[in-house]
Protein backbone atom coordinates (compact mmCIF):
# COMPACT_ATOMS: atom_id res chain seq x y z
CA UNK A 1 72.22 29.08 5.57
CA UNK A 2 72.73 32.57 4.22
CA UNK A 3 72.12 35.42 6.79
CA UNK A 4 70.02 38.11 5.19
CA UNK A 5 72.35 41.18 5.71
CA UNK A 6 70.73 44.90 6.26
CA UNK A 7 70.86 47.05 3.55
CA UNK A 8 74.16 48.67 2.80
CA UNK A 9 74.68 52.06 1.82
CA UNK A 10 75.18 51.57 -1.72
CA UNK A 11 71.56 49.89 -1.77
CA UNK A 12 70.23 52.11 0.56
CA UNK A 13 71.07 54.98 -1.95
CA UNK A 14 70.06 53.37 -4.70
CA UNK A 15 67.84 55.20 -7.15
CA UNK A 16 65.47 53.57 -9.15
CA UNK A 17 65.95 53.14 -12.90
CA UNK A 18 64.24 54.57 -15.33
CA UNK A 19 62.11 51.51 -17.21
CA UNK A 20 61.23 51.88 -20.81
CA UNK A 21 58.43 51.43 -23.22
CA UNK A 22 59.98 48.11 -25.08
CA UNK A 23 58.21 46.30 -28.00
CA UNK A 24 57.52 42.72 -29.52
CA UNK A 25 61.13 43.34 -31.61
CA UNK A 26 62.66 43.33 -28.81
CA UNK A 27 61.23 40.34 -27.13
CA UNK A 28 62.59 38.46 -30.41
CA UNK A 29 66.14 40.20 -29.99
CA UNK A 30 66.17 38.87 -26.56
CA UNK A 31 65.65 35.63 -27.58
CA UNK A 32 68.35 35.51 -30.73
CA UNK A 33 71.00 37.23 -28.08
CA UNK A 34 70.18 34.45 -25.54
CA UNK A 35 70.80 31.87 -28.21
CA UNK A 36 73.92 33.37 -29.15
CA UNK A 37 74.95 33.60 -25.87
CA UNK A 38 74.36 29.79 -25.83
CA UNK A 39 76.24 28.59 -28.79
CA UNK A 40 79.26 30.50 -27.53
CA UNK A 41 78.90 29.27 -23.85
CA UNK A 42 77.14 25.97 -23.94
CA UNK A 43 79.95 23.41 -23.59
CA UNK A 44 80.72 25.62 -20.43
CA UNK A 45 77.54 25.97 -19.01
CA UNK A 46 75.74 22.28 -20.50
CA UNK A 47 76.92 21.01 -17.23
CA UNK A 48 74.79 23.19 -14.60
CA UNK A 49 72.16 23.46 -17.18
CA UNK A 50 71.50 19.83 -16.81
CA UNK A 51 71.39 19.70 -13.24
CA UNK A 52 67.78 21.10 -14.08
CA UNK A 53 66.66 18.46 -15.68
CA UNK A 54 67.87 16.04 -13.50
CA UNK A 55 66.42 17.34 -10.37
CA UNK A 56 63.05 16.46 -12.45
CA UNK A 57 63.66 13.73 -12.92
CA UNK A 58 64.42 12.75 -9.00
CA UNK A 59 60.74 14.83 -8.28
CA UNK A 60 59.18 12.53 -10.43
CA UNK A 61 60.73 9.15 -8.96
CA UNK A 62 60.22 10.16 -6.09
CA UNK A 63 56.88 11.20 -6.32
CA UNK A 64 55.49 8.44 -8.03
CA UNK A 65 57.52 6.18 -5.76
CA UNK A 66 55.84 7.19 -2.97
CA UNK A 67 52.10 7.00 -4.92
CA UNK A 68 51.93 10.55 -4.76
CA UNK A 69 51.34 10.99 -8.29
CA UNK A 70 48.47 13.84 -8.31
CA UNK A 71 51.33 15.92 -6.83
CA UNK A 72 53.73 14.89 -9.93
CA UNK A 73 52.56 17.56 -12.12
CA UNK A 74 51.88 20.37 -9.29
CA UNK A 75 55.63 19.19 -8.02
CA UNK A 76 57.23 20.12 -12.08
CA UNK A 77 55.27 23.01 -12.45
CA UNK A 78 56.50 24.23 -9.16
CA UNK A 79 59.66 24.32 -9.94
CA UNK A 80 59.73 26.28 -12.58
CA UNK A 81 59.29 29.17 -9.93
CA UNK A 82 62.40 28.78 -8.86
CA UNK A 83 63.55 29.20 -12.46
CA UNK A 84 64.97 33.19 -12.14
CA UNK A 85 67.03 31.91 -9.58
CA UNK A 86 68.96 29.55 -11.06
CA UNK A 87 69.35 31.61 -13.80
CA UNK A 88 70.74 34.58 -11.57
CA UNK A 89 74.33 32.22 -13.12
CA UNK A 90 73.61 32.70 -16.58
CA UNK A 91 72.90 36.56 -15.86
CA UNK A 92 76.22 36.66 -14.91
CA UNK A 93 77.81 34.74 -17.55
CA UNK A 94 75.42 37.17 -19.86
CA UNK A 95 76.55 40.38 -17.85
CA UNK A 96 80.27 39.41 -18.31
CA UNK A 97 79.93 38.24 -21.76
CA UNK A 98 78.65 41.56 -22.30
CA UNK A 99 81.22 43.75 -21.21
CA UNK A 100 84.01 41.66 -22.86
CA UNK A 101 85.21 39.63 -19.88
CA UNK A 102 86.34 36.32 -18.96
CA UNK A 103 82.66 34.27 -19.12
CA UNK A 104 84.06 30.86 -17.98
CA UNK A 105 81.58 28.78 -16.52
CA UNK A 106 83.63 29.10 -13.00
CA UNK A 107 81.89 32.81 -12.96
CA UNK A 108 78.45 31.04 -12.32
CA UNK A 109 78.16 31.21 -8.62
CA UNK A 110 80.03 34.67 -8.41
CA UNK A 111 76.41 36.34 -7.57
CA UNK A 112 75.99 33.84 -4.74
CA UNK A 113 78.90 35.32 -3.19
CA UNK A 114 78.94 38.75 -4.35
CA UNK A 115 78.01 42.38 -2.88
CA UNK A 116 74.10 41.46 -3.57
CA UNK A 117 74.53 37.67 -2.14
CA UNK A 118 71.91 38.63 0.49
CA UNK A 119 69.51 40.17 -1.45
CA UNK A 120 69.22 37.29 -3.77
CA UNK A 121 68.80 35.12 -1.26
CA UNK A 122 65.90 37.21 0.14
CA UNK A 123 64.37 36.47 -3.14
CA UNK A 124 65.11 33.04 -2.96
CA UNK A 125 63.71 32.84 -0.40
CA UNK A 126 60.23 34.80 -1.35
CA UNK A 127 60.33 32.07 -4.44
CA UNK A 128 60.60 29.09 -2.30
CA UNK A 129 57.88 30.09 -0.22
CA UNK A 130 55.83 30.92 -3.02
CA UNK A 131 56.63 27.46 -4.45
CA UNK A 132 55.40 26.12 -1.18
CA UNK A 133 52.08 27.57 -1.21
CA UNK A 134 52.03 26.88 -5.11
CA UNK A 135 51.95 23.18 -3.80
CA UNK A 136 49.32 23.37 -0.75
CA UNK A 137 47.13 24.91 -2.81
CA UNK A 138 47.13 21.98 -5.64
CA UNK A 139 47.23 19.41 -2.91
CA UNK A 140 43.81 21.29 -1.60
CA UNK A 141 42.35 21.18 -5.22
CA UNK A 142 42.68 18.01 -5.66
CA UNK A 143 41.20 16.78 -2.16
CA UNK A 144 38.00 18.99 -2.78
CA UNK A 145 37.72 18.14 -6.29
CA UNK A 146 39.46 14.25 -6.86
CA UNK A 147 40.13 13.52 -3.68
CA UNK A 148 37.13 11.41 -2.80
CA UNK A 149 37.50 9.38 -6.12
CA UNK A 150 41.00 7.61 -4.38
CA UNK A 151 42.66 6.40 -7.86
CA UNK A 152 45.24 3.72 -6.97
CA UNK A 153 47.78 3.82 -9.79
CA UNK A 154 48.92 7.24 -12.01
CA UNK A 155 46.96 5.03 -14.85
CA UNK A 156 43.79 5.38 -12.68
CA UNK A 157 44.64 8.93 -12.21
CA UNK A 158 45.08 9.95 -15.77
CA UNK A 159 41.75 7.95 -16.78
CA UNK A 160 39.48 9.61 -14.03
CA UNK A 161 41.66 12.32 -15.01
CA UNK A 162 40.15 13.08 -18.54
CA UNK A 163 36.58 11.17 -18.17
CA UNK A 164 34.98 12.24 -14.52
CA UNK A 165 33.54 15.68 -13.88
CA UNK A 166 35.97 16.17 -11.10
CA UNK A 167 38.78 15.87 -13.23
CA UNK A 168 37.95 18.49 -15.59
CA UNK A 169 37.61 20.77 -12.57
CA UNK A 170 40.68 19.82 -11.15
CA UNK A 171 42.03 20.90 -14.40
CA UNK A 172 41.01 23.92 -14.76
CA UNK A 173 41.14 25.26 -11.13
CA UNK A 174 44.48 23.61 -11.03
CA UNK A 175 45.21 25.67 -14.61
CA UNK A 176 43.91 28.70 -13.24
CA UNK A 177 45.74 28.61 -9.91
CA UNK A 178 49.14 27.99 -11.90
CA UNK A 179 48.39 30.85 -13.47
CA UNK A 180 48.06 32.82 -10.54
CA UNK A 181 51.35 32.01 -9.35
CA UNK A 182 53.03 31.57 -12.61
CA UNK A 183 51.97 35.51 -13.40
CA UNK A 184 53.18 36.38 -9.78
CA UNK A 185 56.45 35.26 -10.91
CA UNK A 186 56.90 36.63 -13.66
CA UNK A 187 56.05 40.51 -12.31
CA UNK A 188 58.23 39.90 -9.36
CA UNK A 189 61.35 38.65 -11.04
CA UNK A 190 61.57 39.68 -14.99
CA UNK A 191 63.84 42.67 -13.62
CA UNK A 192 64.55 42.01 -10.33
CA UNK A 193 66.75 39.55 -10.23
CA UNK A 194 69.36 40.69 -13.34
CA UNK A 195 68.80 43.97 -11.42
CA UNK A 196 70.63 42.53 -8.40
CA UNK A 197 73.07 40.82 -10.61
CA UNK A 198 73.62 44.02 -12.22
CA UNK A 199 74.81 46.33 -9.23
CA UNK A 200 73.94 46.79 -5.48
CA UNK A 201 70.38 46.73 -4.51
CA UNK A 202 67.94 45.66 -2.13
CA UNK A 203 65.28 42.86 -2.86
CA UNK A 204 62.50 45.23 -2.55
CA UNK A 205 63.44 48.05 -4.63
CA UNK A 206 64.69 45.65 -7.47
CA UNK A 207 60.76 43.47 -7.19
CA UNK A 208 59.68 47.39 -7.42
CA UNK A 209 61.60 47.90 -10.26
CA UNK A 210 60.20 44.58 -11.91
CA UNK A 211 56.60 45.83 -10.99
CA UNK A 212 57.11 48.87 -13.00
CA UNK A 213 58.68 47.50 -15.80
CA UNK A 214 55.36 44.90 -15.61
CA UNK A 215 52.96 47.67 -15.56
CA UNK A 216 54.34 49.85 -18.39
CA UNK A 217 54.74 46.73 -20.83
CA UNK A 218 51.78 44.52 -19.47
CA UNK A 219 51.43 43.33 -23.05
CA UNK A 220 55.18 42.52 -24.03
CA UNK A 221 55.76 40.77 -20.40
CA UNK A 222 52.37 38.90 -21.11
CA UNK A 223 53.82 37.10 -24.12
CA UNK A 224 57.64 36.86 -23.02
CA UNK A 225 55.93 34.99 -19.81
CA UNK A 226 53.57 32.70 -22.85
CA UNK A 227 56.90 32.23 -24.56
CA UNK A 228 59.05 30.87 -21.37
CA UNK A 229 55.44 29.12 -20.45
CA UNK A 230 55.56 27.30 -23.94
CA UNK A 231 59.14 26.45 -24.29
CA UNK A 232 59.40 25.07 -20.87
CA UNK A 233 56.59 22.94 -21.75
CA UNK A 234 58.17 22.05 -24.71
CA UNK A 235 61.36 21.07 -23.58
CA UNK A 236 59.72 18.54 -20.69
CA UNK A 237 58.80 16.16 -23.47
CA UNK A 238 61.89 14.38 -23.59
CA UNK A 239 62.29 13.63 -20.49
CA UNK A 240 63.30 17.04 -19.60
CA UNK A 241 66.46 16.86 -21.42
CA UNK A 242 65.64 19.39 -23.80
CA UNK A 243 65.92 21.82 -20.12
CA UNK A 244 69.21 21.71 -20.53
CA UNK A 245 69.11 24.43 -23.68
CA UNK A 246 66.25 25.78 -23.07
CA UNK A 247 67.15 26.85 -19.61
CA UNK A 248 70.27 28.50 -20.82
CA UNK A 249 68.44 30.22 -23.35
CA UNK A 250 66.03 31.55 -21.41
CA UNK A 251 68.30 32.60 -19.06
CA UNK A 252 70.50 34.52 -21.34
CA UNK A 253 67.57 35.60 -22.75
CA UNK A 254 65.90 37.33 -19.82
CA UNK A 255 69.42 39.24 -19.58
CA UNK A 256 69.05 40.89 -22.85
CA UNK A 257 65.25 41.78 -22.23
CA UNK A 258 66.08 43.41 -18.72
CA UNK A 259 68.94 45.38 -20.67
CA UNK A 260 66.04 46.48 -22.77
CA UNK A 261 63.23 47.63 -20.11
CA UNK A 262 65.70 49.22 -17.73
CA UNK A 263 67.83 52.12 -18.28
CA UNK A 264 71.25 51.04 -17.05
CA UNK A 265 73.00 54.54 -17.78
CA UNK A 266 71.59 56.17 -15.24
CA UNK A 267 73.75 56.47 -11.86
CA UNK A 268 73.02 54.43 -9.03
């Protein structure tokens, strides 16, 4: 277990960035970098990437092992909280990449155990307890709207699912509660984490940081969080194999885009 450390006096100094005004170009220059970024690193990197997928794939065995299949889909989406940090690796491949150094995949877990090892783990830890009441508040939807209905088998499930009353509203309070937490996300962490990959900071100025950045490009961050929404999505199909690029991707990705909403010149 990591020990959350005080702040030290580099992150207690710490001045906040200035965040810019980005546009829609730059969301799409984001995404060709991270895609660069992945045909020059993926036979390093395919390895982690499909630990991802994997891990999936045990949720769902497990899950519908143990009948609790209304939980299956609550269980997936969940963990695509936990997304920015297991991409805080491919930051750091992106960050080193970057500045011309070695980018071997060995460099993954350097922010684990670098001078802002605490502080992500504070933010692991605020995404792992968000992911928790991501899932007690799907299991509570779907005892107050399917609960009573009992369906015995994931068939049963998906029929009632799609043809009872109380399956369309578990859909769509389920939808709209993903949502919730999905957006929460998405404020919290588009900056905040590459921030703390990116130099010494504490958790809560970098999830400030992330806020601002949100609230000056509400639009932009709207449809970068639709795109990551939609390609995740996308790359479940298969069995969640296609994760294992996407991921990547993404992750490089989100580098570029926080190298475009904060203004790294300024001293820290």
């Amino acid at each position: 277990m990591v020990a959350i450390a005080p702040f030290t006096p580099a992150a207690s100094s710490f001045q906040p960035p200035v965040v810019r005004e980005i546009s829609r170009a730059d969301l799409s220059w984001a995404l060709r970098e991270g895609w660069s970024d992945f045909l020059d690193k993926r036979g390093d990197i395919i390895l982690a990437a499909v630990l991802y997928p994997v891990l999936m794939l045990v949720v769902a065995g497990v899950t519908l092992g143990e009948r609790l299949f209304p939980l299956l889909l609550p269980l997936i989406a969940g963990l695509s909280l936990l997304g920015p940090l297991i991409a805080v690796g491919f930051y750091e491949l992106a960050r080193r990449r970057e500045e011309g150094r070695d980018a071997h995949w060995a460099h993954f877990l350097d922010p684990f155990h670098g001078p802002s090892a605490a502080q992500i783990a504070a933010l692991g830890i605020f995404l792992a307890l968000l992911f928790l009441a991501w899932i007690g508040v799907a299991w509570a939807i779907y005892q107050e709207t399917f609960g009573m209905l009992q369906p015995a088998d994931l068939a049963t499930f998906l029929g009632l699912l799609f043809t009872t009353s109380e399956g369309w509203q578990l859909i769509l309070f389920g939808n709209l509660a993903g949502f919730l937490f999905a957006a929460i996300t998405l404020v919290t962490t588009v900056v905040s984490f590459p921030l703390l990959v990116d130099r010494p900071v504490d958790f809560v100025a970098a999830v400030q940081t992330s806020l601002r950045a949100a609230r000056r490009n509400p639009v932009e961050i709207a449809i970068w969080g639709l795109i990551v929404a939609v390609l995740l999505a996308l790359a479940c199909i298969p069995l969640f194999m296609g994760l294992a690029v996407v991921l990547p991707v993404l992750g490089y990705a989100s580098w570029h885009l926080y190298t475009r909403l904060v203004d790294r010149s300024a001293p820290d």
